[in-house]
Protein backbone atom coordinates (compact mmCIF):
# COMPACT_ATOMS: atom_id res chain seq x y z
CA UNK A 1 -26.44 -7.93 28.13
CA UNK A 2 -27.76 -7.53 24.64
CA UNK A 3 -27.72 -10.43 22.54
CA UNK A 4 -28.31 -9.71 18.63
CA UNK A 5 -29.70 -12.19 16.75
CA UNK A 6 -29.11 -12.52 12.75
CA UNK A 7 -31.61 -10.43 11.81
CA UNK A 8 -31.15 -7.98 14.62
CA UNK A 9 -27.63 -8.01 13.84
CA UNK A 10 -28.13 -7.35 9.73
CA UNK A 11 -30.78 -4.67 10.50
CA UNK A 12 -27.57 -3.17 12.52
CA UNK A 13 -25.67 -3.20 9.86
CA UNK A 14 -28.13 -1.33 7.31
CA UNK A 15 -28.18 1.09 9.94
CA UNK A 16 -24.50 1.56 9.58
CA UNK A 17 -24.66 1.87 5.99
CA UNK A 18 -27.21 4.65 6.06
CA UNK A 19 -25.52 6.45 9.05
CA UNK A 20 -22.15 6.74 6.81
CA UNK A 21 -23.86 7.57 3.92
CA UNK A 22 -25.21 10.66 5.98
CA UNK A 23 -22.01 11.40 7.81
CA UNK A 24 -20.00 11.23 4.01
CA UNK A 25 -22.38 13.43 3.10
CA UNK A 26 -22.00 16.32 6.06
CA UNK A 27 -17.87 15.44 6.91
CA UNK A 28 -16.10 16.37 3.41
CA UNK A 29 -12.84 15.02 4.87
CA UNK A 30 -14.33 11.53 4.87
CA UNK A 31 -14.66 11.65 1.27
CA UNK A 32 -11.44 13.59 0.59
CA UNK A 33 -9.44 11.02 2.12
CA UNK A 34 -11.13 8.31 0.34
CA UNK A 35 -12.53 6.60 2.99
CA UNK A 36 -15.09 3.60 2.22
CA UNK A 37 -18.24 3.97 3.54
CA UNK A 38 -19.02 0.72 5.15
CA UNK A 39 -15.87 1.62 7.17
CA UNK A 40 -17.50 4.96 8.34
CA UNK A 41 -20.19 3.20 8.90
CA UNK A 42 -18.71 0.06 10.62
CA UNK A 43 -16.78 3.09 13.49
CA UNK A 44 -19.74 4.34 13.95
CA UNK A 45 -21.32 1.45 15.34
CA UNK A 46 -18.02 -0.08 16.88
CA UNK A 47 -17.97 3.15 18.59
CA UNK A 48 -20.94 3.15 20.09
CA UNK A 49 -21.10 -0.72 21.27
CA UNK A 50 -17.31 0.34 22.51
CA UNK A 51 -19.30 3.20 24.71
CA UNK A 52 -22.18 1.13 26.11
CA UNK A 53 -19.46 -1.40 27.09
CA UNK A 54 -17.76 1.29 28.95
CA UNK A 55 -20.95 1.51 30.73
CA UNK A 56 -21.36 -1.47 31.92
CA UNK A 57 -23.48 -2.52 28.44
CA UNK A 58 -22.69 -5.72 27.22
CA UNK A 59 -23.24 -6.65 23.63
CA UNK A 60 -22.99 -9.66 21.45
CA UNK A 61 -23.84 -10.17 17.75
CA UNK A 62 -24.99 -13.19 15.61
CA UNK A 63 -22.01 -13.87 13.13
CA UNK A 64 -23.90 -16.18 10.57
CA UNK A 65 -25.05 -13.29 8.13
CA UNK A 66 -21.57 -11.77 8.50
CA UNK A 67 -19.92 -14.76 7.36
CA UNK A 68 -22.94 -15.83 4.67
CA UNK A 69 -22.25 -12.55 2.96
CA UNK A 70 -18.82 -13.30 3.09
CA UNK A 71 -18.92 -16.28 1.00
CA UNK A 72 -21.07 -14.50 -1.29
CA UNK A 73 -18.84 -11.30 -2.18
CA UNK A 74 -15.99 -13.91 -2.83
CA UNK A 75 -18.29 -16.17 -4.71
CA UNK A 76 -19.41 -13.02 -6.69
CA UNK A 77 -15.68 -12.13 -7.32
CA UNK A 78 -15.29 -15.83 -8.75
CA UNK A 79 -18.01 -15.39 -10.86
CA UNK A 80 -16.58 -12.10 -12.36
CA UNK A 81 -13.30 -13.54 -12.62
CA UNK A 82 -13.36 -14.49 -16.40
CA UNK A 83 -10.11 -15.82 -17.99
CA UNK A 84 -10.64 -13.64 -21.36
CA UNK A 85 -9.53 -10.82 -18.97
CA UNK A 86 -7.71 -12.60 -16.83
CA UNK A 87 -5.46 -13.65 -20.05
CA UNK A 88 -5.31 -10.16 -21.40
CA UNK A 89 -4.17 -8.74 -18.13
CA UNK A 90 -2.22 -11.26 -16.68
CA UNK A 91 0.81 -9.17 -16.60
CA UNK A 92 -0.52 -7.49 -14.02
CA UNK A 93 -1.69 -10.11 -12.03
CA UNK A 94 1.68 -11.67 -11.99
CA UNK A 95 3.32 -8.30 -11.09
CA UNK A 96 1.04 -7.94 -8.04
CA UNK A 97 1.41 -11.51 -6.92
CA UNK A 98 5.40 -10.79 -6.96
CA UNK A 99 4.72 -7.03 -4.87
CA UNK A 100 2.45 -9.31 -2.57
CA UNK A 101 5.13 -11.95 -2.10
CA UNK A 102 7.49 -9.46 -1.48
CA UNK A 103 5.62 -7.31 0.91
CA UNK A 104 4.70 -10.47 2.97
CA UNK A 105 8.56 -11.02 3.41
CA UNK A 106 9.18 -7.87 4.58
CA UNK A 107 6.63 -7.57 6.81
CA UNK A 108 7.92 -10.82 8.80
CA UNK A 109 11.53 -9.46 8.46
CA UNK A 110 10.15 -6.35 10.11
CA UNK A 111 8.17 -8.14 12.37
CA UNK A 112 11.07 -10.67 13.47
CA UNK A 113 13.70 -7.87 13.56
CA UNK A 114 11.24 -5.88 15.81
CA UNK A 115 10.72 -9.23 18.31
CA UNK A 116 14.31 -9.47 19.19
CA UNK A 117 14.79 -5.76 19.29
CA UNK A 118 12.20 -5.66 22.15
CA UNK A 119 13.08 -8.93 23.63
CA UNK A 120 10.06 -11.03 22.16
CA UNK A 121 10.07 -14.02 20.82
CA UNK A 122 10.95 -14.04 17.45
CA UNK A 123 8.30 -16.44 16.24
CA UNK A 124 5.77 -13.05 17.95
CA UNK A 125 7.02 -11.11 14.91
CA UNK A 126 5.55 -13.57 12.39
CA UNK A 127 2.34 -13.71 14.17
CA UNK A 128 2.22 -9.81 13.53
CA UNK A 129 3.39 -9.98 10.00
CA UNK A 130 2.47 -11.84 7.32
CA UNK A 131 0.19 -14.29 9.56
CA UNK A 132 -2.18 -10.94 10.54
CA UNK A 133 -1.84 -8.53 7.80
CA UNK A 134 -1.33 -10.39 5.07
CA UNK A 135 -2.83 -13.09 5.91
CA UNK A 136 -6.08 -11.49 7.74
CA UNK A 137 -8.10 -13.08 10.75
CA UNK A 138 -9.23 -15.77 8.91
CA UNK A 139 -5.04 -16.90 8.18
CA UNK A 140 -4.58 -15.64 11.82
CA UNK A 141 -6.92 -18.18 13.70
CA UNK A 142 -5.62 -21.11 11.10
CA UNK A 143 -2.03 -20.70 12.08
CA UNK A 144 -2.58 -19.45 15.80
CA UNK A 145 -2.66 -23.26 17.32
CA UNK A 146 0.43 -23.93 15.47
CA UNK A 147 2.39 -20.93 16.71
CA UNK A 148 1.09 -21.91 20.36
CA UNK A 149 2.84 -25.61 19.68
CA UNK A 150 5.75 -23.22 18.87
CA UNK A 151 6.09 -21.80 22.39
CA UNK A 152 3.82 -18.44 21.33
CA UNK A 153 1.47 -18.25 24.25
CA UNK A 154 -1.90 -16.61 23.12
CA UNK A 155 -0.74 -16.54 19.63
CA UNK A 156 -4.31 -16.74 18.25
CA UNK A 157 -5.84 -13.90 20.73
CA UNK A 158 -2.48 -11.78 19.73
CA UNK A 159 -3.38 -12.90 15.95
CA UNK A 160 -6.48 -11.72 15.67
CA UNK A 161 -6.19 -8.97 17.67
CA UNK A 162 -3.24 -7.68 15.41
CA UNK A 163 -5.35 -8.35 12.54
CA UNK A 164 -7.93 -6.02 13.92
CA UNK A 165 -5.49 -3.54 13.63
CA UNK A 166 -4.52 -3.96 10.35
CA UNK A 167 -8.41 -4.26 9.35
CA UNK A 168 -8.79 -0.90 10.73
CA UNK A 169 -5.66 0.32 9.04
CA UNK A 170 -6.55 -0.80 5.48
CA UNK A 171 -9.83 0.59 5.74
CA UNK A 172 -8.42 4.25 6.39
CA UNK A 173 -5.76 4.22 4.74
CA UNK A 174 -5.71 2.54 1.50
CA UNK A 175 -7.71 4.88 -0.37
CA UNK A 176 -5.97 7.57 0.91
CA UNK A 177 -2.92 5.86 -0.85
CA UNK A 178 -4.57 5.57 -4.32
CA UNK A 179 -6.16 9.39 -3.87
CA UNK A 180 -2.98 10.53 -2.82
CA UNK A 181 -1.21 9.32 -5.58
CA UNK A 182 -3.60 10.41 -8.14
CA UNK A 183 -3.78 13.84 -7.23
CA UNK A 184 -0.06 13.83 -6.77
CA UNK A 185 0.82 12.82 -10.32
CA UNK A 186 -2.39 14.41 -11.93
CA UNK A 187 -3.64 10.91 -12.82
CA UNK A 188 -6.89 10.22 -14.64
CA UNK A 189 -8.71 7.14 -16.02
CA UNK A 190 -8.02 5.93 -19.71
CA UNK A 191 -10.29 7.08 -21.72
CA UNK A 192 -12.64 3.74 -23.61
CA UNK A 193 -12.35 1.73 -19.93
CA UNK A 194 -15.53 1.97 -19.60
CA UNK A 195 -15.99 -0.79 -21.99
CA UNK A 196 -13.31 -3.18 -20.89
CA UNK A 197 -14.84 -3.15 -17.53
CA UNK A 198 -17.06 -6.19 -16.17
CA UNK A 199 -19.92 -4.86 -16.93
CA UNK A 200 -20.54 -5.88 -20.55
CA UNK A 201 -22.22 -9.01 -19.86
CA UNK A 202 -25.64 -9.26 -19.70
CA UNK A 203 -27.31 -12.15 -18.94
CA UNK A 204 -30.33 -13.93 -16.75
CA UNK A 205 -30.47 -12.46 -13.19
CA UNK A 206 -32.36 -15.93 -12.07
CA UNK A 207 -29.62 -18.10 -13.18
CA UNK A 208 -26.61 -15.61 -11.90
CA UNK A 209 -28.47 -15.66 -7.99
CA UNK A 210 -28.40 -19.26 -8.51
CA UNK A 211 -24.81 -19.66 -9.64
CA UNK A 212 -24.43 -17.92 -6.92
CA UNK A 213 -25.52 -20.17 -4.81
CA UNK A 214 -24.55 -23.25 -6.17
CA UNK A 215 -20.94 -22.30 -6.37
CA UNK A 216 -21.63 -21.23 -2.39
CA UNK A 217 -23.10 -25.16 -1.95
CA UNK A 218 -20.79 -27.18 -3.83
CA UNK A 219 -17.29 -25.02 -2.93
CA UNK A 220 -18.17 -25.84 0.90
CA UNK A 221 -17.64 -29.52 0.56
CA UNK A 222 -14.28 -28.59 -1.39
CA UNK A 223 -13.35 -26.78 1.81
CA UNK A 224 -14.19 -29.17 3.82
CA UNK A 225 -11.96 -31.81 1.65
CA UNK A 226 -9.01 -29.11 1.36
CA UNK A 227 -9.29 -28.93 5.05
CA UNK A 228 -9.25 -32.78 5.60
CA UNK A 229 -6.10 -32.85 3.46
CA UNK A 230 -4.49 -30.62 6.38
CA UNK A 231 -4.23 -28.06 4.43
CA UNK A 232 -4.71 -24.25 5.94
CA UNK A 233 -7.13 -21.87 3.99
CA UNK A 234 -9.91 -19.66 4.61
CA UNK A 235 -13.15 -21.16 4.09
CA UNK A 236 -14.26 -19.18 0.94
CA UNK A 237 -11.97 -20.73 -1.36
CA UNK A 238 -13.77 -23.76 -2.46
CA UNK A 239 -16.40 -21.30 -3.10
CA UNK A 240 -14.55 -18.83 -5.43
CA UNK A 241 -13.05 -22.20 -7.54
CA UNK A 242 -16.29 -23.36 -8.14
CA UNK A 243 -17.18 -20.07 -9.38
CA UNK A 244 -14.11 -19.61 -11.39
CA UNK A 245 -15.44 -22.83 -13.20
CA UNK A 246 -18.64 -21.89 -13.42
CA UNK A 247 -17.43 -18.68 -14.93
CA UNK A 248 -15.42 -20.44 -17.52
CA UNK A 249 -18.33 -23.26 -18.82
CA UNK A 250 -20.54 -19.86 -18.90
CA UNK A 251 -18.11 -17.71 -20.85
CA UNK A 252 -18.08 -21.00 -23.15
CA UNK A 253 -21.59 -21.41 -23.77
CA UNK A 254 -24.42 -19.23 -23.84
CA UNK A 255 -23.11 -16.07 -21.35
CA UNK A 256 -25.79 -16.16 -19.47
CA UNK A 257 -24.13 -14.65 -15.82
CA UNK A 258 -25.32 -11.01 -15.53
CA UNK A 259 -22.70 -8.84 -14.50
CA UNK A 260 -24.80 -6.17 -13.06
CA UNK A 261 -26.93 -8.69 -10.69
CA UNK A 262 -22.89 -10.29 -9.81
CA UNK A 263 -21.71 -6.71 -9.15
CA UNK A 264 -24.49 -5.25 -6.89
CA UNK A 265 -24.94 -8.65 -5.13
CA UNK A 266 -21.06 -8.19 -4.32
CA UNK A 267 -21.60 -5.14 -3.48
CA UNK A 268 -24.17 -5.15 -1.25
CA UNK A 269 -22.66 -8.32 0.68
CA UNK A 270 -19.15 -6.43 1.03
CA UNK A 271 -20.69 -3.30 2.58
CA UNK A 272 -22.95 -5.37 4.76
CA UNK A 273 -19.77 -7.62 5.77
CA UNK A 274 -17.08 -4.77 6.53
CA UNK A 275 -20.26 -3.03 8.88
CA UNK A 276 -20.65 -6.47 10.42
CA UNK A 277 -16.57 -7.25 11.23
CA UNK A 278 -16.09 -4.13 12.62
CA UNK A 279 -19.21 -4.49 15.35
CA UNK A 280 -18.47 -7.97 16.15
CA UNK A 281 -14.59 -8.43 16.02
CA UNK A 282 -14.33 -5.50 19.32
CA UNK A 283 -12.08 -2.76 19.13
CA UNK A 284 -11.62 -2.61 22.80
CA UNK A 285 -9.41 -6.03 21.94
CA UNK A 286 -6.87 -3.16 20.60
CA UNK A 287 -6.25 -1.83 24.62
CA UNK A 288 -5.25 -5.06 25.53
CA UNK A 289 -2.08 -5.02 22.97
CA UNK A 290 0.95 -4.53 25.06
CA UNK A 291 3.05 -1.41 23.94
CA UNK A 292 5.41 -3.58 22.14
CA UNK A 293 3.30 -5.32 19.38
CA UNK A 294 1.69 -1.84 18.70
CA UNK A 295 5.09 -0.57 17.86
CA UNK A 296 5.66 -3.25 15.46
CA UNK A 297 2.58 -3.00 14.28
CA UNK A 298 2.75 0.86 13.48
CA UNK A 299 5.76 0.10 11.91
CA UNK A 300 3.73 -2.52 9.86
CA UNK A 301 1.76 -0.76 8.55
CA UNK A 302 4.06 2.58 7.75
CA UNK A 303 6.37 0.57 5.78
CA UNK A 304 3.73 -1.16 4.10
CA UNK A 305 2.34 2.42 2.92
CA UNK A 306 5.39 3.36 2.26
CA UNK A 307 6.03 0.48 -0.37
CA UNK A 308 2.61 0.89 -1.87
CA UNK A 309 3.15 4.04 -2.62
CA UNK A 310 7.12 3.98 -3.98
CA UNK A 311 7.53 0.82 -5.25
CA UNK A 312 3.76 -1.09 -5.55
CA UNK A 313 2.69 1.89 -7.68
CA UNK A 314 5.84 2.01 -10.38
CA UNK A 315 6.06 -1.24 -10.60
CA UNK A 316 2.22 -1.61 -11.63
CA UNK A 317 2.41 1.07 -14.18
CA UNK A 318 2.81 4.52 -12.87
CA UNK A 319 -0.73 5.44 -14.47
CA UNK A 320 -4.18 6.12 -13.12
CA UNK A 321 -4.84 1.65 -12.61
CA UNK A 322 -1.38 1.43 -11.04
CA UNK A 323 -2.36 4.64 -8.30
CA UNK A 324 -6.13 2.33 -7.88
CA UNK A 325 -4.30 -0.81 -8.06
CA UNK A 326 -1.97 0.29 -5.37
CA UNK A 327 -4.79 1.81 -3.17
CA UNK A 328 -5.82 -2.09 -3.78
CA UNK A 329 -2.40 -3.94 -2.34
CA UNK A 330 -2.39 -1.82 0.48
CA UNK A 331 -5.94 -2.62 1.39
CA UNK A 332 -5.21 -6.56 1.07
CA UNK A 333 -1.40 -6.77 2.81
CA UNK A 334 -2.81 -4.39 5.72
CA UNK A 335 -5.96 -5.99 5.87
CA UNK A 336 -8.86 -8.37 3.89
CA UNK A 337 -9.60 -8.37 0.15
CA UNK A 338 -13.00 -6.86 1.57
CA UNK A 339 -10.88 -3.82 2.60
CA UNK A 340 -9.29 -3.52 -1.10
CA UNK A 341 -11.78 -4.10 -2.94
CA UNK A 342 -13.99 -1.11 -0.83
CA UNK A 343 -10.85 1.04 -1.09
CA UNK A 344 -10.38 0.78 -5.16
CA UNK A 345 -14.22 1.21 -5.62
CA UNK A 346 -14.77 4.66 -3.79
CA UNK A 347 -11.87 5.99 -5.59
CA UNK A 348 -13.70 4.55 -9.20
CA UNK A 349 -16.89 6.18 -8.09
CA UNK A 350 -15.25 9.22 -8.14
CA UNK A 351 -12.15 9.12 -10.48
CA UNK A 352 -12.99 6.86 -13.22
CA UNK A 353 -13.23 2.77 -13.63
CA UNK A 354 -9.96 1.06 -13.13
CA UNK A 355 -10.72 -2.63 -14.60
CA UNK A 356 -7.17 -3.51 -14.47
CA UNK A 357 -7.11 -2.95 -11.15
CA UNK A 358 -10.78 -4.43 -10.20
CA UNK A 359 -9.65 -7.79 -11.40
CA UNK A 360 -6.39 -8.49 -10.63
CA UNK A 361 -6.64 -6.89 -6.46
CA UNK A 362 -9.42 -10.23 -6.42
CA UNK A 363 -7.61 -12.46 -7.67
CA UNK A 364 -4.59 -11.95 -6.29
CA UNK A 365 -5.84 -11.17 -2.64
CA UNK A 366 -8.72 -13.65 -2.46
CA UNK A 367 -7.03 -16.66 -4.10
CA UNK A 368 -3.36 -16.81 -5.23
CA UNK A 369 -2.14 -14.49 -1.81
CA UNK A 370 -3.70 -17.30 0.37
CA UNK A 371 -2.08 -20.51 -1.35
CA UNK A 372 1.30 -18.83 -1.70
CA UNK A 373 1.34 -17.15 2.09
CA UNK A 374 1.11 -20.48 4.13
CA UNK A 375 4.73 -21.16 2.77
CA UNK A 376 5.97 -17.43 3.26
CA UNK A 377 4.33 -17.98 7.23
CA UNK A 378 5.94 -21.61 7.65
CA UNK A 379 9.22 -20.74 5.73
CA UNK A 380 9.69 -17.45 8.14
CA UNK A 381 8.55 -19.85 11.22
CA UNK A 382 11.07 -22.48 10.00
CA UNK A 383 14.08 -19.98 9.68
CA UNK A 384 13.42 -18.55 13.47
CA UNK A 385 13.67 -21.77 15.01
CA UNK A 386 16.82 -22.91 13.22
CA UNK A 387 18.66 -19.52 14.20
CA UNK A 388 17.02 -17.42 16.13
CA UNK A 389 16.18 -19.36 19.39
């Protein structure tokens, strides 16, 4: 048994980051398919802790950094989040809040449908719908006590280990959905986005580090009143309000936040965080998935593809930012805002920026997807028990 601690366990994960940059570099079908590096690099290591376990290896990890950076890549998204842009493009944030709403329907009408269809329990199909793939882990382990007080047994082991599955799903496929779709319709970036993007502020790198970590400090006692209230949401949304103010007073006053320390701190903390979930949440948890669930999940996440790609990408504008925007959704309603945002930004490193799509995936996945899902999961819960048991 090897136990990692934190730093063991970050040093890990820079490993991982500089064995995909090596392998992207060497396997051109990694980078043809779009497929984020701190995913490649996240395999790789899952892979090989997956092996030594198969030898009799045992490892554990520290999950303190992996949740620290975390809270800072959603912080950092608060921080960017100013409401200049969000005003000016608010069409589309609305438009992917409505795709999101609808796609978390369907996938616990699929999921529900598929339950009785194998003889589940209906309420199973929720767990493995909007719960776990739109929801994520985090949503998973929140509601899994209150499907077990349902009659779901193991409902949070199931949850998360469904979510895994979508995790892995969004991370290979959702930029393949955005670079399918671009070279499909011969799609390119607008020309003069360069200068709408975030990066136009420049400001004080001292005072964005510690916005940073104020907004870290003061939105964890928010959680921690949101979850007294009994109400069910991941931990980094105190976080990401803070920011959101702290965003606004700043684009008010002097504009001191500086977007390039904001985007590389993100950055950095997303690619260290996606290397870090895929070590420590255990892929071998997939094997123990009866053959069932993985049918409806499969099904999951086809028909999710499926809508991102015929209906997610007209509806958000049939242009360049609605193919990135789309690679976004399906990265968020498979698996974690992490996922979409690493999806949209390997296809902008090598199509074009796509600030359209770079703020309103955030917003909508992080913040608005979260308050609004609770009532799709509870809803979907409530109309099983009335009339399907």
């Amino acid at each position: 048994m090897w136990k990692a601690n934190a730093p063991e366990t970050l040093a890990l994960a820079a490993g991982g980051l500089w064995l995909a940059r090596a392998a992207h570099g060497r396997v051109g079908a990694l980078n043809r398919w779009n497929i984020p590096q701190p995913v490649t690099g996240g395999l790789l290591l899952a892979a090989a802790v997956a092996a030594a376990r198969s030898a009799g290896f045992e490892c554990e990890f520290d999950t303190a950094l992996r949740d620290l950076f975390t809270l800072v890549f959603f912080t950092a998204i608060g921080l960017r989040a100013s409401v200049e842009l969000l005003r000016r493009d608010s069409a589309t944030v609305l438009i992917c809040l409505a795709l999101a709403l609808a796609g978390a329907e369907l996938q616990n009408g699929i999921g529900i449908a598929g339950a009785k269809l194998l003889g589940l329990n209906p309420l199973l199909g929720i767990v493995a719908g909007a719960t776990t793939l739109a929801g994520g882990p985090a949503t998973a382990l929140a509601f899994g006590k209150t499907f077990e007080e349902m009659g779901v047994a193991d409902a949070q082991t199931v949850g998360l280990a469904s979510a895994v599955f979508g995790i892995l799903a969004a991370g290979l496929l959702g930029g393949a959905v955005g670079g399918w779709l671009i070279r499909r319709h011969g799609l390119i970036a607008r020309a003069g986005t360069e200068s709408e993007s975030w990066e136009t502020q420049r400001g004080e790198w001292v005072y964005s580090l510690a916005a940073i970590a104020l907004s870290m400090g003061a939105g964890s006692l928010i959680s921690r009143c949101i979850a007294a209230a009994g109400v069910t949401l991941p931990g980094y949304i105190g976080a990401m309000i803070v920011a959101a103010v702290v965003r606004w007073i700043d684009d008010r006053g002097a504009r001191r936040l500086d977007e390039g320390v904001l985007e590389r701190s993100g950055t950095l903390s997303l690619g260290l965080f996606i290397v870090m979930a895929l070590i420590t949440l255990k892929l071998w948890v997939l094997a123990a998935l009866a053959l069932p669930l993985l049918l409806i999940l499969t099904v999951q996440v086809v028909v999710t593809t499926l809508f991102a790609v015929f209906i997610a990408y007209r509806w958000l504008g049939r242009d360049y930012e609605g193919a990135v925007t789309a690679a976004g959704w399906t990265g968020f309603m498979l698996g974690t805002t992490a996922n979409a945002v690493a999806c949209m930004a390997v296809l902008e490193s090598t199509h074009g920026p796509a600030p359209r799509a770079r703020l309103a995936i955030p917003v909508v996945g992080a913040f608005l997807i979260d308050f609004t899902n609770s009532f799709v999961i509870l809803s979907g819960a409530d109309f099983v028990r009335r009339y399907l048991l």
